[in-house]
Protein backbone atom coordinates (compact mmCIF):
# COMPACT_ATOMS: atom_id res chain seq x y z
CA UNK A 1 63.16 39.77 64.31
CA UNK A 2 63.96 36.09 63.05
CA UNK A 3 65.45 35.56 59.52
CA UNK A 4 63.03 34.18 56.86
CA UNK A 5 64.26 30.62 58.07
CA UNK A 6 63.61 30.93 61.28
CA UNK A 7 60.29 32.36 60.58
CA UNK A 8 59.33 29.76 57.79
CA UNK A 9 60.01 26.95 60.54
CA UNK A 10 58.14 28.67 63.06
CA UNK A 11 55.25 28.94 60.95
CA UNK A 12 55.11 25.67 59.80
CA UNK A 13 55.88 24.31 63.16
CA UNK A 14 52.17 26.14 64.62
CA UNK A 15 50.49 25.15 61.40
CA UNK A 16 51.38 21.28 61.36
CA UNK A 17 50.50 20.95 64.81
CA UNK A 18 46.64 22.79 64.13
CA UNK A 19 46.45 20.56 60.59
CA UNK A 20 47.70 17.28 62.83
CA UNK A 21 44.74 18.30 65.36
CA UNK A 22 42.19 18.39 62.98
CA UNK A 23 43.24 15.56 60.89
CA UNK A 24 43.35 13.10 64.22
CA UNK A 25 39.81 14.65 65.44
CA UNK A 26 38.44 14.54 61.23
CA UNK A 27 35.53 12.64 61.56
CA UNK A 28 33.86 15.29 64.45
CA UNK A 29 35.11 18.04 62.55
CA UNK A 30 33.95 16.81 58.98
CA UNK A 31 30.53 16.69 60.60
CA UNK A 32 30.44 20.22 62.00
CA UNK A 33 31.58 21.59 58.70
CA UNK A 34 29.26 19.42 56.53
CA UNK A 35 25.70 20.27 55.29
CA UNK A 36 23.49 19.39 58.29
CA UNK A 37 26.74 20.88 60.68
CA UNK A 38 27.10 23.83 63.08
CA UNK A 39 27.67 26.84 60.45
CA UNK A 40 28.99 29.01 63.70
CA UNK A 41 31.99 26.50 64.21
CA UNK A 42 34.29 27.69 61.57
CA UNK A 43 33.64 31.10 62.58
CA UNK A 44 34.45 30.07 66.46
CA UNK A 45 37.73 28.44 64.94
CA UNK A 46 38.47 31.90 62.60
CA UNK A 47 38.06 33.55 66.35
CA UNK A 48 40.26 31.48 68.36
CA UNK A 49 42.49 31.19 65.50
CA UNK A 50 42.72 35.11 65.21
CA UNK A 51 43.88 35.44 68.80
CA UNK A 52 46.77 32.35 67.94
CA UNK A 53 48.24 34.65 65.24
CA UNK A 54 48.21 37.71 67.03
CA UNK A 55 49.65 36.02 70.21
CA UNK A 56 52.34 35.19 67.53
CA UNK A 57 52.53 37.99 65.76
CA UNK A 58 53.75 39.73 69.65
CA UNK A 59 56.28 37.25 70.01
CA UNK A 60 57.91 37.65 67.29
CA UNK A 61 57.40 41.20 66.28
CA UNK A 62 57.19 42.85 69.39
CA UNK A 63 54.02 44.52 70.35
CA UNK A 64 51.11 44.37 67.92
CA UNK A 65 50.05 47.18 66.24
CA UNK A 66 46.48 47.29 64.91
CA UNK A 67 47.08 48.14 61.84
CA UNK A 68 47.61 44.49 61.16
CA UNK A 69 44.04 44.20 61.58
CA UNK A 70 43.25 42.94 58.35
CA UNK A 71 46.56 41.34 57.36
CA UNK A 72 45.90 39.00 60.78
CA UNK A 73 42.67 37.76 59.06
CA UNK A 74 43.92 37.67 55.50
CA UNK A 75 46.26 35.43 56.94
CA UNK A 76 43.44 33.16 59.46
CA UNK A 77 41.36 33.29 56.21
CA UNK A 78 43.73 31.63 54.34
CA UNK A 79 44.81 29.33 56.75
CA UNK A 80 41.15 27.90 57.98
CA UNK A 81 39.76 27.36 54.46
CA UNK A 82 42.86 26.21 53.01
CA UNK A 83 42.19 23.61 56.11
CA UNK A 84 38.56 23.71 55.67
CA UNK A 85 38.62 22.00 51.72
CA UNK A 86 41.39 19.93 52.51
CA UNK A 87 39.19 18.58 55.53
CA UNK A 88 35.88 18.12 53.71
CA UNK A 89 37.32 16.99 50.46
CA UNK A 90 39.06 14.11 52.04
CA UNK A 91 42.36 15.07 53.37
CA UNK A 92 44.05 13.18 51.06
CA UNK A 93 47.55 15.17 51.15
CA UNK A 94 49.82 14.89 54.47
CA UNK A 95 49.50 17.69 57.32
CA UNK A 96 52.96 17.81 56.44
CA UNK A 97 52.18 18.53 53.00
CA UNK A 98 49.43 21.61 53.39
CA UNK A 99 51.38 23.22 56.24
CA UNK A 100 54.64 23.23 53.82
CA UNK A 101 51.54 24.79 50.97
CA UNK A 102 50.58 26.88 53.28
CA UNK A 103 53.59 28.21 54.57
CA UNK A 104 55.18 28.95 51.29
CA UNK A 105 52.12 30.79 50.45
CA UNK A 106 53.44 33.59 52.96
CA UNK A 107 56.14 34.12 51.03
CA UNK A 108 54.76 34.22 47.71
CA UNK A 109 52.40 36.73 45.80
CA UNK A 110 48.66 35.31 44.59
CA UNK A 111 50.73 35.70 41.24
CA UNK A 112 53.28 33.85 42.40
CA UNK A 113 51.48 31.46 43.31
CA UNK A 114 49.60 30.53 40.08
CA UNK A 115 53.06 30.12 38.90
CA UNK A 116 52.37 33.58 36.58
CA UNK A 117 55.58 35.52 36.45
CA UNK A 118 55.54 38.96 37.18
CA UNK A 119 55.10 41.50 34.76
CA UNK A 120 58.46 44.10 34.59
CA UNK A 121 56.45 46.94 32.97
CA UNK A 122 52.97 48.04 32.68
């Protein structure tokens, strides 16, 4: 199993390289996502996408176990409409910027996140 470095950079290695992909090919994509696009291509890209992380999650786990299931697509979710808005609301931060967003969302609770601290007692 890598350390958390190792598995940060890994991460936001694959995810900069999908972000650069669909920045360079924006206009296309834009289109497809837009109003009058293709409403199956974001699922076809959630699909494909699916299959990327579990391919990953193999190499660096081991063999995948399916109960993952759902982690696997909280993960894609997040990912591909994290993409998705930053796409069709103008890409105006760096790939380098989202994947490093993205990325440190793994590591982070939704609370975390928001920049909420955790509660130490109910």
């Amino acid at each position: 199993m890598p350390s958390g470095s190792e598995l940060s950079a890994f991460l936001f290695k694959q995810i900069h390289e999908g972000i650069c992909f669909f920045q360079e090919n924006n206009q296309p994509i834009t289109l497809l996502l837009g109003k009058n696009g293709d409403p199956h291509f974001i699922k076809k890209v959630e699909a494909i996408y699916i299959n990327v992380i579990k391919e990953q999650v193999v190499e660096l786990v081991g063999d995948h176990e399916e109960g993952h299931h759902y982690e696997i697509l909280f993960l894609a979710h997040g990912v591909i409409s994290t993409v998705e808005e930053w796409l069709v609301t103008g890409a105006k931060e760096t790939p380098t910027e989202i994947a490093k967003l993205i990325v440190s969302s793994f590591f982070k609770t939704p609370i975390e996140m928001l920049g909420i601290k955790r509660p130490t007692a109910f």
